[in-house]
C-alpha atoms as a PDB file:
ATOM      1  CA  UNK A   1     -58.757-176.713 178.326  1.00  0.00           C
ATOM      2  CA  UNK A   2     -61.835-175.718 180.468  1.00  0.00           C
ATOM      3  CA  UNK A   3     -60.048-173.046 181.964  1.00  0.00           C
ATOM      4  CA  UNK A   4     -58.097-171.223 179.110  1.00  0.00           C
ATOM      5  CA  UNK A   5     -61.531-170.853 177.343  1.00  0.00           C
ATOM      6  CA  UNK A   6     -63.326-169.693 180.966  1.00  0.00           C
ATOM      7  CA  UNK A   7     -60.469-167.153 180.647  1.00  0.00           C
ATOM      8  CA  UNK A   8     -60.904-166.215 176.970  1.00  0.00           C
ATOM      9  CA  UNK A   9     -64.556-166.070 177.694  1.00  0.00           C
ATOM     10  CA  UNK A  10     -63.680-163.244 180.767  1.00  0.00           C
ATOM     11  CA  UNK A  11     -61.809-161.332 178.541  1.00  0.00           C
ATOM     12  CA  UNK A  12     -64.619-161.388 175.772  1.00  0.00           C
ATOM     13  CA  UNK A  13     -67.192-160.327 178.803  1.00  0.00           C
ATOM     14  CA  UNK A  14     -64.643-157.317 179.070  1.00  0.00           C
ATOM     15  CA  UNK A  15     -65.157-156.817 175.342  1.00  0.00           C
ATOM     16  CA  UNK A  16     -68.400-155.998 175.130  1.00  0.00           C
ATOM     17  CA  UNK A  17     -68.840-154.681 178.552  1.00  0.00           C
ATOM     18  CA  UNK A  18     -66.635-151.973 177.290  1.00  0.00           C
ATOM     19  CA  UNK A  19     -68.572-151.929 173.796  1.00  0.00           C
ATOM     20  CA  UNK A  20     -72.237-151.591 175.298  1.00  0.00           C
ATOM     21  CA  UNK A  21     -71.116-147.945 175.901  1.00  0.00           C
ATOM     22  CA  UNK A  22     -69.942-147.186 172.785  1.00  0.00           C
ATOM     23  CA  UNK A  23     -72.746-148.722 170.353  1.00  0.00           C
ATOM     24  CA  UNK A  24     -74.883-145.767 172.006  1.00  0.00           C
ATOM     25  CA  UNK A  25     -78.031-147.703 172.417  1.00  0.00           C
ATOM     26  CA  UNK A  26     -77.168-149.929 169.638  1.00  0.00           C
ATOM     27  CA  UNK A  27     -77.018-147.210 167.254  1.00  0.00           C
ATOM     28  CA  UNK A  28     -73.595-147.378 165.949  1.00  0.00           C
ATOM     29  CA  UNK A  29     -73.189-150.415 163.607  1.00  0.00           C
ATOM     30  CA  UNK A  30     -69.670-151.525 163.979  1.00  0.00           C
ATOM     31  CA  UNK A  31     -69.503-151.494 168.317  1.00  0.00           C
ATOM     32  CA  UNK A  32     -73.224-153.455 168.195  1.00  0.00           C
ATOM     33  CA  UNK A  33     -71.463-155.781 165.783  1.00  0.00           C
ATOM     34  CA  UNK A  34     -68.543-156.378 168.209  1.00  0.00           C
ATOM     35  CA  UNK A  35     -71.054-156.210 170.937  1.00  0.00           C
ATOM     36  CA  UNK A  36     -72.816-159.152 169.739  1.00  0.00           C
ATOM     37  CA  UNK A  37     -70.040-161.026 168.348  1.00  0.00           C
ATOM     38  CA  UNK A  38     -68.152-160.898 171.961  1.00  0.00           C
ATOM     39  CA  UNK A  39     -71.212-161.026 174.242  1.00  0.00           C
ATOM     40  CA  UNK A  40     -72.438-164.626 172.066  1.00  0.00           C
ATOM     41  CA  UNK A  41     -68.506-166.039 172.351  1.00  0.00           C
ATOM     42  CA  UNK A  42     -68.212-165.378 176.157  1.00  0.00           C
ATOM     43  CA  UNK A  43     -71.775-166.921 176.808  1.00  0.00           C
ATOM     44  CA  UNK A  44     -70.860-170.307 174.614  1.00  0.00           C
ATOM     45  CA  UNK A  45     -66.888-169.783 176.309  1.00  0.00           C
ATOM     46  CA  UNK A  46     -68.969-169.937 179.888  1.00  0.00           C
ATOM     47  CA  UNK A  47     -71.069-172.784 178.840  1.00  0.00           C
ATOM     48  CA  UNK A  48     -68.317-175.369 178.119  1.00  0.00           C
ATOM     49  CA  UNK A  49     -66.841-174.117 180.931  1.00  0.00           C
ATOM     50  CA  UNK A  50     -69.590-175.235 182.796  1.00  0.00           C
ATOM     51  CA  UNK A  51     -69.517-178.383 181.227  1.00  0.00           C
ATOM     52  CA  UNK A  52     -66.618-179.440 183.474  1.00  0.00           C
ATOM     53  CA  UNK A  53     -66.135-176.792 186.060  1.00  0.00           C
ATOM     54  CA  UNK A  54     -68.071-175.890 188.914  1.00  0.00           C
ATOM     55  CA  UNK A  55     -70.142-173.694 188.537  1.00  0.00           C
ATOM     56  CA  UNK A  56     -69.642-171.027 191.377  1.00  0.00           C
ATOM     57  CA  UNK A  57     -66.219-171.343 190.521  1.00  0.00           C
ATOM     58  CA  UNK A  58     -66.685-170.889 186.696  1.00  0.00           C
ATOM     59  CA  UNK A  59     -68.857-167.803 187.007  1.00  0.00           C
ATOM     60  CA  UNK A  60     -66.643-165.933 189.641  1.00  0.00           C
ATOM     61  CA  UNK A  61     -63.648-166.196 187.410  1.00  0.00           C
ATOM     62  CA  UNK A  62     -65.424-165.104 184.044  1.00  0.00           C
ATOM     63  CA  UNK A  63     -67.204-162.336 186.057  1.00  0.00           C
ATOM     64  CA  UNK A  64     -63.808-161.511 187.880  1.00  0.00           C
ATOM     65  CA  UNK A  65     -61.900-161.388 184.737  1.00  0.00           C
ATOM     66  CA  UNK A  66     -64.720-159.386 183.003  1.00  0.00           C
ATOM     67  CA  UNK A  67     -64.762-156.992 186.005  1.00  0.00           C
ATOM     68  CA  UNK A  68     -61.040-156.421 186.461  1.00  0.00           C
ATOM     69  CA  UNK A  69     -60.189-156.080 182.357  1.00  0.00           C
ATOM     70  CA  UNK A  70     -62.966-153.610 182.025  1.00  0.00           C
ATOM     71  CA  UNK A  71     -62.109-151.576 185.213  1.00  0.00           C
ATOM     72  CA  UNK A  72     -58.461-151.100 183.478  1.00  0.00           C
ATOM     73  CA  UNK A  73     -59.483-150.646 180.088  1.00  0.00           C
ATOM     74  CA  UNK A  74     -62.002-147.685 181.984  1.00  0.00           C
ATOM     75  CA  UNK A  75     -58.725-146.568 183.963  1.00  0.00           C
ATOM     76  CA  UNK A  76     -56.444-146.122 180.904  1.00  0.00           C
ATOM     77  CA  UNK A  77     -58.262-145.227 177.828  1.00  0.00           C
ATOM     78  CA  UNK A  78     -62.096-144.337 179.404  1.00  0.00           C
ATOM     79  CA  UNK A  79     -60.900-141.047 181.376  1.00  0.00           C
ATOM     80  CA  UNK A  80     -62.097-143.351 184.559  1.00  0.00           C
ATOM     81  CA  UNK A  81     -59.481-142.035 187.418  1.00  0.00           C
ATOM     82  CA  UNK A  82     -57.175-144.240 188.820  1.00  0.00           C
ATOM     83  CA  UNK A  83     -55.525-144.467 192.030  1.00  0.00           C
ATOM     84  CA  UNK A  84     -53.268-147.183 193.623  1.00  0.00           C
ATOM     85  CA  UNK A  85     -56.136-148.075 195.467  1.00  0.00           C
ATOM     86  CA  UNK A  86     -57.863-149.162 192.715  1.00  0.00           C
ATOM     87  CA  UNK A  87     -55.103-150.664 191.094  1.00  0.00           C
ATOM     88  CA  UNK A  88     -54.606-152.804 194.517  1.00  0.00           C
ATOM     89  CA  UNK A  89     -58.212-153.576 194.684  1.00  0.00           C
ATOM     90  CA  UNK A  90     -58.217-154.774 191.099  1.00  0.00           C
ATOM     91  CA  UNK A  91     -55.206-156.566 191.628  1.00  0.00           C
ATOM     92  CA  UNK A  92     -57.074-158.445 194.751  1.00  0.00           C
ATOM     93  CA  UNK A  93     -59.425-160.085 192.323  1.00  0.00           C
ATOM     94  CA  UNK A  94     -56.597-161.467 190.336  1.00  0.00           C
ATOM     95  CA  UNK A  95     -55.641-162.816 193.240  1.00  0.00           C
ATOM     96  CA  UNK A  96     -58.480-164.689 193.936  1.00  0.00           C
ATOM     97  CA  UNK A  97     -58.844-165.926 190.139  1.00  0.00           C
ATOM     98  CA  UNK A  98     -55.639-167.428 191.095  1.00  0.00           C
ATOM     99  CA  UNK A  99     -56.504-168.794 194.102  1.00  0.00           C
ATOM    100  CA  UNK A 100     -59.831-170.302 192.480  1.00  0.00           C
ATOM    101  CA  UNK A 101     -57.581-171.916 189.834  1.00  0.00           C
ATOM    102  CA  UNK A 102     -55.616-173.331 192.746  1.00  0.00           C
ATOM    103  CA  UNK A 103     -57.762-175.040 194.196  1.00  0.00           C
ATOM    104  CA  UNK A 104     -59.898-177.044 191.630  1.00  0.00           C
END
């Protein structure tokens, strides 16, 4: 159970890394709201990870899963340019999410 909310808790990192931009110095109501509502259920997601998982292993795969979400979010909706070389690199950190996962 530890890891499908670590993983939850990645994707909610992506949430309002991607957010933070858009609340425009926290003056647009409705991304702060998200902002704050994502950024508290990732921390408390991380922190029962960390309950039962290591914790080098915990925070690379919520800050892996953060990173690569928000890097393709950027890439497809953000105007960010993409290139196979991202995509590969991105697809790299999967990788070693996986191999994390692997071997706990």
């Amino acid at each position: 159970m530890a890891w499908v909310v670590l993983i939850i808790s990645g994707i909610l990192e992506a949430v309002w890394a991607t957010t933070l931009a858009k609340t425009e110095g926290f003056t647009k109501v409705l991304p702060s709201i998200i902002f704050g509502a994502s950024f508290i259920l990732s921390m408390a997601g991380l922190t029962y990870a960390l309950k039962t998982l290591p914790v080098g292993t915990s925070y690379a795969v919520w800050v892996g899963t953060g990173a690569t979400l928000t890097a393709a979010y950027a890439m497809f909706f953000g105007g960010e340019s993409a290139s196979i070389v991202k995509v590969i690199l991105l697809l790299g950190i999967v990788g070693c999410i996986v191999g994390l996962k692997l071997t706990d």
